[in-house]
Structures are given as C-alpha cells and as structure tokens.
C-alpha atoms as a PDB file:
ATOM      1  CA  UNK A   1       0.000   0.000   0.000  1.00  0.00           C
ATOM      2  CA  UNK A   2       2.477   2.214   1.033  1.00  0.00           C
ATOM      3  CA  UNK A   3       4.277   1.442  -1.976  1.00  0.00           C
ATOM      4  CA  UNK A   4       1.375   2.615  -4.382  1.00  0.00           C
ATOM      5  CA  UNK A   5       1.674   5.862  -2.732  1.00  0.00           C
ATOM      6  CA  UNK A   6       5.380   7.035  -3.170  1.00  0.00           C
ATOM      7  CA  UNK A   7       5.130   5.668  -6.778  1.00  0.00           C
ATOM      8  CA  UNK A   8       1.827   7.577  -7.308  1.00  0.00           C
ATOM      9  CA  UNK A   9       3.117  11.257  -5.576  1.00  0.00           C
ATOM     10  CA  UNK A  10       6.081  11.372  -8.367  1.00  0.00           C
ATOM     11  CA  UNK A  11       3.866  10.653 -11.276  1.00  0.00           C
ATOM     12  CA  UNK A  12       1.632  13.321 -10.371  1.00  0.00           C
ATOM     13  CA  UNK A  13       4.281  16.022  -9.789  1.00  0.00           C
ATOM     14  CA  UNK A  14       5.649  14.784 -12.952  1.00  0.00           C
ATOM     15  CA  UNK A  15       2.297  15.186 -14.502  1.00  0.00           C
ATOM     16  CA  UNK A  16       2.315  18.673 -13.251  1.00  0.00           C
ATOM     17  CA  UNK A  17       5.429  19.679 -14.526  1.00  0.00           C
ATOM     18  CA  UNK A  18       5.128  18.639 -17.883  1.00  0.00           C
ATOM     19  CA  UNK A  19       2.013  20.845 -18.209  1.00  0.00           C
ATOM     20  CA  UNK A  20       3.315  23.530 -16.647  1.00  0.00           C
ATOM     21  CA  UNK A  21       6.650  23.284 -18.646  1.00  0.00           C
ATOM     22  CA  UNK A  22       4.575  23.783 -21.984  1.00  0.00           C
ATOM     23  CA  UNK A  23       4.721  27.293 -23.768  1.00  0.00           C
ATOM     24  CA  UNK A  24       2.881  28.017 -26.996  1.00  0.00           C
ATOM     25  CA  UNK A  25      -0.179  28.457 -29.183  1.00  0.00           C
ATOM     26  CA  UNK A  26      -2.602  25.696 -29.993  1.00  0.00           C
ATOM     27  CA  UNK A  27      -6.281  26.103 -31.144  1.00  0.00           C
ATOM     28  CA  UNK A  28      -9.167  24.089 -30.271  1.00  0.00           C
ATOM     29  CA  UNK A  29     -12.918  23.527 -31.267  1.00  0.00           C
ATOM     30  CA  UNK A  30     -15.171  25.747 -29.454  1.00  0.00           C
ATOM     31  CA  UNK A  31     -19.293  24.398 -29.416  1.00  0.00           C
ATOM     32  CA  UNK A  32     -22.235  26.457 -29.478  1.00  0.00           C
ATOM     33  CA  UNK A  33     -23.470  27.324 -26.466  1.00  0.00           C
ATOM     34  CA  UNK A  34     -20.769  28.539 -23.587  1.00  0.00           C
ATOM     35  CA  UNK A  35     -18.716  31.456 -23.586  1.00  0.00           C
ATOM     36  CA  UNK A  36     -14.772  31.776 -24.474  1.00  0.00           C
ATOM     37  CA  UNK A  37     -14.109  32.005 -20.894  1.00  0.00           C
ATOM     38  CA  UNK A  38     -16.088  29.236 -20.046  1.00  0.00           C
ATOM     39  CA  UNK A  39     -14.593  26.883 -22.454  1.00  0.00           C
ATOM     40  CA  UNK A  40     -11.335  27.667 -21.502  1.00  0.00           C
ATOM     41  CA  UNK A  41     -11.884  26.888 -17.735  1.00  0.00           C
ATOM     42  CA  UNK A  42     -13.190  23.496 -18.665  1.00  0.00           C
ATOM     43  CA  UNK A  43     -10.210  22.901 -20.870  1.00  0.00           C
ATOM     44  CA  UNK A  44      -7.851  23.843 -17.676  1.00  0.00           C
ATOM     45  CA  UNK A  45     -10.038  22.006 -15.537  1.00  0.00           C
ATOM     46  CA  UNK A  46      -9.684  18.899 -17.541  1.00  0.00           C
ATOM     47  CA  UNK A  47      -5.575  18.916 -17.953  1.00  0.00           C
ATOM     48  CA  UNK A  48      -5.101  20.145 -14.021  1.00  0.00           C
ATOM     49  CA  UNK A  49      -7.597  16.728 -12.966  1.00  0.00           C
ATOM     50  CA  UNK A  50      -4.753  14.762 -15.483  1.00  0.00           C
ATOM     51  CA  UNK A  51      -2.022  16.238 -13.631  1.00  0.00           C
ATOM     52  CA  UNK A  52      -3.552  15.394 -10.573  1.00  0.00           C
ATOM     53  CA  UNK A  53      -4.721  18.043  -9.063  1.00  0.00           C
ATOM     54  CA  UNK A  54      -7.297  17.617  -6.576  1.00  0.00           C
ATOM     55  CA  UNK A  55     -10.475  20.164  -6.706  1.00  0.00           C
ATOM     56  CA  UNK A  56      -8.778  22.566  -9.577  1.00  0.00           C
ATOM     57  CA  UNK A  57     -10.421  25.596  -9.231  1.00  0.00           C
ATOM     58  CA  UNK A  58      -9.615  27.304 -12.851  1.00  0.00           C
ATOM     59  CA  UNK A  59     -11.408  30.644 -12.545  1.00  0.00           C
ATOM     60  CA  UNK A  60      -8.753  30.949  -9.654  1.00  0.00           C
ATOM     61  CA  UNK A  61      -6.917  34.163 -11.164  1.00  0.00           C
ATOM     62  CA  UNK A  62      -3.634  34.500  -8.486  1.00  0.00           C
ATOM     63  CA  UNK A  63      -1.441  31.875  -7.982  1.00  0.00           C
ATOM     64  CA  UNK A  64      -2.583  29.769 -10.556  1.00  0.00           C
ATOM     65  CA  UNK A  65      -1.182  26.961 -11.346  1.00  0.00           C
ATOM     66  CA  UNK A  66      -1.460  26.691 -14.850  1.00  0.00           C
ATOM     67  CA  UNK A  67      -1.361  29.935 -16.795  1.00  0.00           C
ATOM     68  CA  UNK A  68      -3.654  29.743 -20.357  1.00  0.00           C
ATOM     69  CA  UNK A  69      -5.562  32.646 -21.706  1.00  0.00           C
ATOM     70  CA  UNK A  70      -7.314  32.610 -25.016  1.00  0.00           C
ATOM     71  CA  UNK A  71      -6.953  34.902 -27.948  1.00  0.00           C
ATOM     72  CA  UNK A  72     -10.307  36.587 -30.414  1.00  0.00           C
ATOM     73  CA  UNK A  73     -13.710  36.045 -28.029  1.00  0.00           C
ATOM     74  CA  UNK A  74     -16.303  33.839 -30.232  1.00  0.00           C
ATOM     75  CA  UNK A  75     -19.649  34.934 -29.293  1.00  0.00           C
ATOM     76  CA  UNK A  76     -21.736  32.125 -26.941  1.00  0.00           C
ATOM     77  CA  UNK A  77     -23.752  31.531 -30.063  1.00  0.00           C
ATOM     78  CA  UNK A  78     -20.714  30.630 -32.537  1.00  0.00           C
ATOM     79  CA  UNK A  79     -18.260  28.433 -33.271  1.00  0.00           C
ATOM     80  CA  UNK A  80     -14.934  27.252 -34.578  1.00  0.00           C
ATOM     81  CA  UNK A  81     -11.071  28.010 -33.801  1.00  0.00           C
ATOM     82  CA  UNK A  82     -10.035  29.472 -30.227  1.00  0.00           C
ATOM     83  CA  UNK A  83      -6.298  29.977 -29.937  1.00  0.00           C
ATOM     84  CA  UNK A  84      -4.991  29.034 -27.011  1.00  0.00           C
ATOM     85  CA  UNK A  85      -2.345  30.482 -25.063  1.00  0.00           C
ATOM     86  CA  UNK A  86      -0.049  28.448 -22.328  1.00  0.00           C
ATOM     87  CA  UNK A  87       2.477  29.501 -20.267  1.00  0.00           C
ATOM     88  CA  UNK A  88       4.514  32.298 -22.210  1.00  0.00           C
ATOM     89  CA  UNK A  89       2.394  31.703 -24.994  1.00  0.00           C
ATOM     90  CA  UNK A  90      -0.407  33.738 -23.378  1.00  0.00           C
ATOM     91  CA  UNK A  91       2.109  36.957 -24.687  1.00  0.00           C
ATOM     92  CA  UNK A  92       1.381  35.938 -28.705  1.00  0.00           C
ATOM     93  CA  UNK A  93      -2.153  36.359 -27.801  1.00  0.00           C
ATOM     94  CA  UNK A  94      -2.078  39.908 -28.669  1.00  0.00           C
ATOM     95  CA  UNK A  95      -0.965  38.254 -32.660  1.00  0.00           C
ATOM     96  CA  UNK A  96      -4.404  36.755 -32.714  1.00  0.00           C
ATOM     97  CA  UNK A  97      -6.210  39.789 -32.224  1.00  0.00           C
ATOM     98  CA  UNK A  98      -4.665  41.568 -35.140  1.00  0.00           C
ATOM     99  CA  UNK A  99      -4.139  38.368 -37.042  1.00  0.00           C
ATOM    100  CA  UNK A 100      -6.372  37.496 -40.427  1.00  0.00           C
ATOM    101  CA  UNK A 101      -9.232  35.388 -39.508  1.00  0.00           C
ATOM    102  CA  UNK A 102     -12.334  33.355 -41.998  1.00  0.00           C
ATOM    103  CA  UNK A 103     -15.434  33.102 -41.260  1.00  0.00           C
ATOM    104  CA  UNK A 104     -18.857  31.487 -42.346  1.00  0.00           C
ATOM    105  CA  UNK A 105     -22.243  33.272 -41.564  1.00  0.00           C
ATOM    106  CA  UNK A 106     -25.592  32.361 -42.175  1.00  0.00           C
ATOM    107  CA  UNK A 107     -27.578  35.262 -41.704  1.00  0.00           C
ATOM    108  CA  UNK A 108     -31.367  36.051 -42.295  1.00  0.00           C
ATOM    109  CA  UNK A 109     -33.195  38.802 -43.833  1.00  0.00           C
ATOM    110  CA  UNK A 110     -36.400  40.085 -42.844  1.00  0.00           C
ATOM    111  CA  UNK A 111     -35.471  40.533 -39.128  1.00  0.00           C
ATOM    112  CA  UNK A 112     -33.626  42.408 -37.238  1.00  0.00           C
ATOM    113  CA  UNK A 113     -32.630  41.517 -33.570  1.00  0.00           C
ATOM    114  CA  UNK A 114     -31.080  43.929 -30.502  1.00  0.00           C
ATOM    115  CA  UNK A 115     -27.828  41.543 -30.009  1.00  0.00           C
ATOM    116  CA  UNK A 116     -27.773  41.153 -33.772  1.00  0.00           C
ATOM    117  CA  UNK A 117     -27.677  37.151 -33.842  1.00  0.00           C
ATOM    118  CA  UNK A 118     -30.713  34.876 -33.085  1.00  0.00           C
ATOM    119  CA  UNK A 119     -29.461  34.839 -29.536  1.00  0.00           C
ATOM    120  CA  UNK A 120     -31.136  38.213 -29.134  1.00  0.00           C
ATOM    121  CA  UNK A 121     -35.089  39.582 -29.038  1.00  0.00           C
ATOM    122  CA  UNK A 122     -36.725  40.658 -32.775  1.00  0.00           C
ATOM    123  CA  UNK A 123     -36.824  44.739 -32.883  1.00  0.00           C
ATOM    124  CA  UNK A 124     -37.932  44.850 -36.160  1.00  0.00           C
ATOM    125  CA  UNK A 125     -39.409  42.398 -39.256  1.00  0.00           C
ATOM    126  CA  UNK A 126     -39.664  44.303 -43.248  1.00  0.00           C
ATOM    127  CA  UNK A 127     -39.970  42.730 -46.337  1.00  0.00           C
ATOM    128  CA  UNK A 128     -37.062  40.658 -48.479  1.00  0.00           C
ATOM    129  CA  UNK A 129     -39.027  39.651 -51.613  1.00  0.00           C
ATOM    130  CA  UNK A 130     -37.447  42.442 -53.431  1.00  0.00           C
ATOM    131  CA  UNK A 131     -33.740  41.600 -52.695  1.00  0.00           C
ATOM    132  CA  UNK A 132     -32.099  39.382 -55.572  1.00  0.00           C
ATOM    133  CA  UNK A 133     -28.895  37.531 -55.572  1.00  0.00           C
ATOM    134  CA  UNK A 134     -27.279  40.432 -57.682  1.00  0.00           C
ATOM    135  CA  UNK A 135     -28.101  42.634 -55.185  1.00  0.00           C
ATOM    136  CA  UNK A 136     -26.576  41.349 -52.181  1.00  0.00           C
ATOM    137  CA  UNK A 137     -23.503  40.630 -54.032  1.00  0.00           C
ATOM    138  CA  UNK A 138     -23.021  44.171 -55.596  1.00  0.00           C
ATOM    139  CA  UNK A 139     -23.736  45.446 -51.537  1.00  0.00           C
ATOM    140  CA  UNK A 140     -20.964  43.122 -50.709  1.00  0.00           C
ATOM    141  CA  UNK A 141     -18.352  44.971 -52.257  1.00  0.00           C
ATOM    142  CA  UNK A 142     -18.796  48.222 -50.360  1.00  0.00           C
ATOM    143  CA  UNK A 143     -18.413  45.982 -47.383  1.00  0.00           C
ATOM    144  CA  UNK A 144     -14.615  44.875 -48.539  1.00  0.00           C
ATOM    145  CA  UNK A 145     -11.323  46.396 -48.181  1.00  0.00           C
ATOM    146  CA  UNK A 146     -10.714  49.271 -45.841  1.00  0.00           C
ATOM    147  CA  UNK A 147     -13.811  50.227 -44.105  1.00  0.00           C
ATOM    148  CA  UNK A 148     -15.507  51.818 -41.169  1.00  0.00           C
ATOM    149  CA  UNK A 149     -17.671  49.664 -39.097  1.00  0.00           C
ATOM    150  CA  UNK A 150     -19.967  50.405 -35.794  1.00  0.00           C
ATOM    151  CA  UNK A 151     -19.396  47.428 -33.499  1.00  0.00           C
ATOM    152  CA  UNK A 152     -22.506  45.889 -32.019  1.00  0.00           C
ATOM    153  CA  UNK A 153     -23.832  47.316 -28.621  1.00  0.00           C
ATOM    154  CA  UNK A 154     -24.098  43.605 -27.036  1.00  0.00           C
ATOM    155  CA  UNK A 155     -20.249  42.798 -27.528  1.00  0.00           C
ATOM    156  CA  UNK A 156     -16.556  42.165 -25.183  1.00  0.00           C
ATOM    157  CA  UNK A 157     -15.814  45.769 -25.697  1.00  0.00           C
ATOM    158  CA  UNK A 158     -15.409  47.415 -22.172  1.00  0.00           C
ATOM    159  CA  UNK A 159     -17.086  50.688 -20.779  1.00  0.00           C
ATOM    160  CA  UNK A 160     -15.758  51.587 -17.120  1.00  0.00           C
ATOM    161  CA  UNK A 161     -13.927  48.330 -16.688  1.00  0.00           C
ATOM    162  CA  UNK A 162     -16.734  46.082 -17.902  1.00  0.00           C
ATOM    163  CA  UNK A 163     -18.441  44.279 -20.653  1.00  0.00           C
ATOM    164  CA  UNK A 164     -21.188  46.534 -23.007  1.00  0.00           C
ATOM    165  CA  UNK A 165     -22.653  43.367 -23.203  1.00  0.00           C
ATOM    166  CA  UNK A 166     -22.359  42.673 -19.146  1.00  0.00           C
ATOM    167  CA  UNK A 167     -24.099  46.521 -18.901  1.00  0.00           C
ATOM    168  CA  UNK A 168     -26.990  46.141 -20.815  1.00  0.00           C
ATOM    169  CA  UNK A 169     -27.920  43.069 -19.254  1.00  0.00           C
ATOM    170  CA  UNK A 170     -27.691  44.767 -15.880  1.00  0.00           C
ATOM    171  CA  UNK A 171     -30.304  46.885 -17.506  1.00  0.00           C
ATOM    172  CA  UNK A 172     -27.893  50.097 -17.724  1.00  0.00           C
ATOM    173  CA  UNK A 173     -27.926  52.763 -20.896  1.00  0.00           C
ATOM    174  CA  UNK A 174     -25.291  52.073 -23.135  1.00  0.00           C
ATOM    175  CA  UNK A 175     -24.191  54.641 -26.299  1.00  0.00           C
ATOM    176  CA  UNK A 176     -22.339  52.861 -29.700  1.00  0.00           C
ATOM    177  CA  UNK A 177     -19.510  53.115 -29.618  1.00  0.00           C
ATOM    178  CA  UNK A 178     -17.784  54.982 -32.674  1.00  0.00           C
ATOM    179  CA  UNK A 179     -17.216  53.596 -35.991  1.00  0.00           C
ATOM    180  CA  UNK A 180     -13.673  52.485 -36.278  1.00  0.00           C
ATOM    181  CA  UNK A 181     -11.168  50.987 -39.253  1.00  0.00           C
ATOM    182  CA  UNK A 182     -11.651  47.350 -40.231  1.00  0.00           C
ATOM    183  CA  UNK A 183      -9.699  45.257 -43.053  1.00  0.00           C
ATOM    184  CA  UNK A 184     -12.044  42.835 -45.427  1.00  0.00           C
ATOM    185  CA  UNK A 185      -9.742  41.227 -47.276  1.00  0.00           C
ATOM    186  CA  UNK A 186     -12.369  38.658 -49.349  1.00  0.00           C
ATOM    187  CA  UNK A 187     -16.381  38.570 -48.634  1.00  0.00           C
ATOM    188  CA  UNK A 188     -18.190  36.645 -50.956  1.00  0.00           C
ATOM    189  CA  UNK A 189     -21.630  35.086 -51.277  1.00  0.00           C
ATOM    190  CA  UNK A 190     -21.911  30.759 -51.054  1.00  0.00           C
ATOM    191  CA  UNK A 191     -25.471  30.735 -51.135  1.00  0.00           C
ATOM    192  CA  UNK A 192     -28.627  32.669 -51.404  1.00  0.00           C
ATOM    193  CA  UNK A 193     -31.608  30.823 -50.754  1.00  0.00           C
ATOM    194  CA  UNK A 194     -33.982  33.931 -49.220  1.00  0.00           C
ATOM    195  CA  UNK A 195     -34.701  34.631 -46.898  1.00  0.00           C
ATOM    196  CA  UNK A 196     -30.753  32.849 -45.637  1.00  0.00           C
ATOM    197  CA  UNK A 197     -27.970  33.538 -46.980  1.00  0.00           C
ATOM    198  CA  UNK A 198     -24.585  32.221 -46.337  1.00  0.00           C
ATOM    199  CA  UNK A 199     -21.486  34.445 -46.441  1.00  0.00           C
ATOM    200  CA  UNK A 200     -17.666  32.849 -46.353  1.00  0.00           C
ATOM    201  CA  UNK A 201     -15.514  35.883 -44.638  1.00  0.00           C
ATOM    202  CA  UNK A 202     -11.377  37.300 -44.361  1.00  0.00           C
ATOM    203  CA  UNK A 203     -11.223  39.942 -42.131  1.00  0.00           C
ATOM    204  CA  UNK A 204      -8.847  41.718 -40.077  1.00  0.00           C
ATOM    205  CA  UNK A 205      -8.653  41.986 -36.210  1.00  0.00           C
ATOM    206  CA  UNK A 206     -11.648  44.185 -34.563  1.00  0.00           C
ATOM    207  CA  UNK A 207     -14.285  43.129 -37.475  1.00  0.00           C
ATOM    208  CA  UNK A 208     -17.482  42.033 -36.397  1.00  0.00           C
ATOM    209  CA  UNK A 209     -19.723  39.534 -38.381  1.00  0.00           C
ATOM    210  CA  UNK A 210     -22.676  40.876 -36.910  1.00  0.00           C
ATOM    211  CA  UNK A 211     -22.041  43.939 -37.979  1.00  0.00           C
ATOM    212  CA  UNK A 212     -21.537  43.715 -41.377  1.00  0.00           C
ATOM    213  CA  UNK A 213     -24.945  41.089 -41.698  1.00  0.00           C
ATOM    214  CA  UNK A 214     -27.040  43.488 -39.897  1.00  0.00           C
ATOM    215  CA  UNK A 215     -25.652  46.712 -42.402  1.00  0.00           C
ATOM    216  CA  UNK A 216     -25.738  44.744 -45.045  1.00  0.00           C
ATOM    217  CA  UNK A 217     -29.330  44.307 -44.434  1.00  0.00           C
ATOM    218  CA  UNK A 218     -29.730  48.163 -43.848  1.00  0.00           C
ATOM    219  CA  UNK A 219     -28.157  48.741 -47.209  1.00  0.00           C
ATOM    220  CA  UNK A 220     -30.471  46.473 -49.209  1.00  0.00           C
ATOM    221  CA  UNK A 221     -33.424  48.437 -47.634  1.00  0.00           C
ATOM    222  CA  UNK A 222     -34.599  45.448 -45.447  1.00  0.00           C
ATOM    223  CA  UNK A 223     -32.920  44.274 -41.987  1.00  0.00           C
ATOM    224  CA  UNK A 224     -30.752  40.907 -41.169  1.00  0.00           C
ATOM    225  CA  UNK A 225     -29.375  39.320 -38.310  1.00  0.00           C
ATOM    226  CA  UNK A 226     -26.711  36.520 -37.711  1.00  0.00           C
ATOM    227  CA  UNK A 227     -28.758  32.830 -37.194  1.00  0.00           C
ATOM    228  CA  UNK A 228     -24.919  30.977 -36.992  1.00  0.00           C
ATOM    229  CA  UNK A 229     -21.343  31.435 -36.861  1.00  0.00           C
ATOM    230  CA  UNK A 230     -18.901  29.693 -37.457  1.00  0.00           C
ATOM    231  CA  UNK A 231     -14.881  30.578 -37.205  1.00  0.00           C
ATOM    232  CA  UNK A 232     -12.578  28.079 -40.041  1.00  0.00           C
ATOM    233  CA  UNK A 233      -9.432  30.542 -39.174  1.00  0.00           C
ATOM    234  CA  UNK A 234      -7.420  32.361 -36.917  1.00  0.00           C
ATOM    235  CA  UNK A 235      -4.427  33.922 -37.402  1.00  0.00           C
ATOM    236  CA  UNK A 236      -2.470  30.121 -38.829  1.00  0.00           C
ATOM    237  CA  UNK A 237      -4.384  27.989 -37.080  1.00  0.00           C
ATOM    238  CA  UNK A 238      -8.075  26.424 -38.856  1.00  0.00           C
ATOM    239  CA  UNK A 239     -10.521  24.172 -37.927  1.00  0.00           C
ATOM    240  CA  UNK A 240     -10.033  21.413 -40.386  1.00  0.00           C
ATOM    241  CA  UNK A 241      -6.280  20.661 -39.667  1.00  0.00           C
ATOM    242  CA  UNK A 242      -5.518  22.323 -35.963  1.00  0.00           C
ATOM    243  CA  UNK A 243      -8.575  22.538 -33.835  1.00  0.00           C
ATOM    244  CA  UNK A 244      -8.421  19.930 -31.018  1.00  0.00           C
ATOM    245  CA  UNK A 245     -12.034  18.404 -30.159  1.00  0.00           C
ATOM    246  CA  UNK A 246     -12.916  18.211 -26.321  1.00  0.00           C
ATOM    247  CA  UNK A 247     -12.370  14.241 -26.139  1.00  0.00           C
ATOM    248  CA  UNK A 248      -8.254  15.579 -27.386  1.00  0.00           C
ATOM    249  CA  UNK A 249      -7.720  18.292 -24.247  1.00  0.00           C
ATOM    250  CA  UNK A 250      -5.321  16.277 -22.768  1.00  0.00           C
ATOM    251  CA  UNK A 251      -1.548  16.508 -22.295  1.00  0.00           C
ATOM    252  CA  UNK A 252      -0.117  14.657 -25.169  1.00  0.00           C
ATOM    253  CA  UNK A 253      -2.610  16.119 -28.065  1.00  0.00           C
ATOM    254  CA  UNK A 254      -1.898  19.476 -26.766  1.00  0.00           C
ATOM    255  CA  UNK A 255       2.179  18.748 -26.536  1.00  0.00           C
ATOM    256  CA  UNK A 256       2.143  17.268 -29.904  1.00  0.00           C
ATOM    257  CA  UNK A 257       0.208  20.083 -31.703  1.00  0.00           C
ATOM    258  CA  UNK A 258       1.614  22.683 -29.758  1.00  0.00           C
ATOM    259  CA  UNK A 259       3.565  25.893 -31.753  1.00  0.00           C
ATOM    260  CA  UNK A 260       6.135  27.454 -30.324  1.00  0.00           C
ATOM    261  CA  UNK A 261       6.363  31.510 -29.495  1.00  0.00           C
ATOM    262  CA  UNK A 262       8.577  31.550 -32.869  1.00  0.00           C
ATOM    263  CA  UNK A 263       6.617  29.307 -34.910  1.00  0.00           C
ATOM    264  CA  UNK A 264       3.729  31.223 -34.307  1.00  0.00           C
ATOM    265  CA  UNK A 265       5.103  34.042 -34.967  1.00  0.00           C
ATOM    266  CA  UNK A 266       6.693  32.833 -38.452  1.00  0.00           C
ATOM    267  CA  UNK A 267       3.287  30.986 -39.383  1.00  0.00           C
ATOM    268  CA  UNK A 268       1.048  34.012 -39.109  1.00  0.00           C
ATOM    269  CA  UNK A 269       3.226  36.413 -40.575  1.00  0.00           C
ATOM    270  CA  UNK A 270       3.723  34.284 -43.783  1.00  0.00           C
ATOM    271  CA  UNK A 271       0.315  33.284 -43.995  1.00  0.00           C
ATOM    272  CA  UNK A 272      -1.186  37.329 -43.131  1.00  0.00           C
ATOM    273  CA  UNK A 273      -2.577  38.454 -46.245  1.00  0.00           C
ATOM    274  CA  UNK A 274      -1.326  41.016 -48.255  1.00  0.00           C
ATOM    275  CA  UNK A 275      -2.672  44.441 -49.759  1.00  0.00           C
ATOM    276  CA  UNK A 276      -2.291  44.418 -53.043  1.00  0.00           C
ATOM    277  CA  UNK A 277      -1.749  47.948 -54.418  1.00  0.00           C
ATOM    278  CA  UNK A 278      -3.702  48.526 -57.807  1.00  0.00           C
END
C-alpha cells in the first residue's frame, strides 16, 4: 500500500510539470453554447484533474497553477477556432487579435434583432421579396477592403472596466460606440436561398460579423441578423487541420500540436494576407 503511494506522488508532480513546462499556441474547437471564458476553464479544468490536481479551481486568477488565456472572443452563439495560449504563450495572444481570420455566416433577412444574432429579441421584421442575388452581391463589395464599421452594442468591448454586453444586461444605458477601421480582405456570397444567406468571410482583427450582416441588411433596404457562426481561421491555425475536439484536451494532443512563441510568430506572418496595391 504504502508502496502505491510514493510511486503515485512522483507521477503526479511529474504530470504537473510537464504541463506547466509547456509554452505556446494551440487552437481548439469551441461548441455552441458557452462562452470563451467558459470553455477555456473546462479545458484547464480537464488537464489540471490529469495532472492530478485535486479540486482545480480554474477561474482561480492569483497563484494559478497553470497559466492559459485565449486569444479573439467567439460569441456564446458561434463556433470554430479558439487559440490558445499556455504559459509564455499567453504573450502571442495579442498576434491573434490583429491576425487574419475566416469566417462562415448564415444570416437572415427580414429581421432584425437587438444583439444582432438569433441569440437576441426581434426589434424589427420588413420585407425581403425584393432583394435578388445580384443585389446582395453588388452590396458586398462596399463591405470589402478598408472600411468603417460600428461594433454591435451587445459585444466584449469594455465601458468603465466592464463588458457593453455585461451593462446592458444589468439593464444600464449604453451609447455605440464609434465607428472604427476594419480590413475585409475577401467577402463573398456561397449561397442565397432567401430569406438565408450564407457568407464565407477574411477579415482583419476588430471586425465584427454581426455587424456587417445586420448593415448589409440596412443597405439592401430590409434588416438581417446573424442565425450561426462559425470561425474556419485564426491567425495560422483552422478548424479542419488544428482545432483539437474536447475528447483531445489532454496533455499529449496538446504537446504534440503545440507551436512554439517563434513558430507562431513565423506561421502568421507568412500566412497574413497582403494588400495588393492597384
């Protein structure tokens, strides 16, 4: 008996260390439903219980024993690639932010919602019939390229120290905030089948999906809103080839897919896209 217990003790604190050792970027698969924050405490819950730890608290924010943060907040109602940050890693986070990302949208005309997705309460319903396929796709190009964009009022940005989207909730008054420079580098349209439609996205850091669904309804004299989300890309990481499913957050999928503070660094900048100058 006693035995088992000496042997055990080293294999944990061994355990331990080996997480704790890692430093780098990985991505992984983020469901519909939870937040970014609570998918990332499940996925530090999950690797401190295979370390060993007993009870891991992961919200814990001083003295933690595993440091992980995650880079680009997906919305509860989307999905797709988080990039993950451990150890020194969590300093590349910043990349991500700036970093090119792709996206798919579904999004519907005819309504209009108050969080912009189908998350949120209807504020308004107008007609569609009128919008063709030629339509939406000559709208589209205004919406590429260098542009000015509003972000939505239910979103991460802060007022005061806290969440617009925390502040509503409470039930407190809330102003836009002011339009600010986004990069579209490729918006096209996959299918129109009214009143969805299905948009396949490159943008910049700071660009908002929502956004551009519900002006893009605005500009073809109707209204739209977001019905799903889904994130293929961030910065070099995508969901086909990179993004680890829950049943992989353990140690050795995470070690073995795991990019470096340099690597990460190399990756993104050769796969950033370019302005081309015309």
């Amino acid at each position: 008996m006693a035995g088992n217990v000496s042997n055990t003790v080293p294999a944990i604190t061994s355990s331990l260390s080996q997480l704790q050792a890692l430093n780098g970027l990985f991505a992984i698969y983020k469901k519909q439903g939870p937040t970014s924050a609570d998918v990332l405490n499940v996925l530090k819950e999950a690797l401190l219980k295979e370390a060993g730890v007993k009870n891991p608290n992961p919200r814990k924010r001083k003295n933690q024993s595993l440091k992980m943060g995650h880079g680009g907040t997906l919305d509860s109602a989307a999905s797709g690639v988080l990039v993950v940050g451990v150890g020194n890693g969590t300093k590349m986070l910043s990349t991500m932010l700036t970093g090119s990302k792709k996206y798919i949208a579904v999004g519907e005309f005819g309504k209009a919602t108050d969080t912009l997705d189908a998350t949120g309460s209807v504020t308004l319903e107008k007609g569609f019939e009128h919008i063709t396929r030629l339509d939406v796709e000559e709208k589209l190009k205004a919406f590429t390229g260098d542009i000015m964009q509003v972000p939505p009022l239910y979103s991460a940005l802060k007022k005061d120290g806290q969440r617009l989207s925390v502040l509503l909730k409470k039930g407190h008054k809330v102003d836009a905030k002011p339009a600010r420079p986004v990069m579209v580098y490729n918006l096209t349209l996959q299918e129109f089948k009214p009143p969805l439609f299905t948009l396949d996205i490159e943008c910049g850091g700071g660009f908002y999906v929502r956004s551009l669904v519900d002006d893009l309804g605005k500009a073809l004299s109707s209204c739209a809103h977001v019905k799903e989300l889904i994130r293929t890309k961030q910065g070099p990481f995508t969901l086909e080839e990179h993004a680890l499913h829950e049943e992989q957050w353990t140690l050795e999928h995470i070690s073995r897919s795991l990019k470096t503070c340099s690597e990460g660094e190399q990756e993104e900048d050769h796969l950033k896209p370019k302005k081309v100058v015309t």
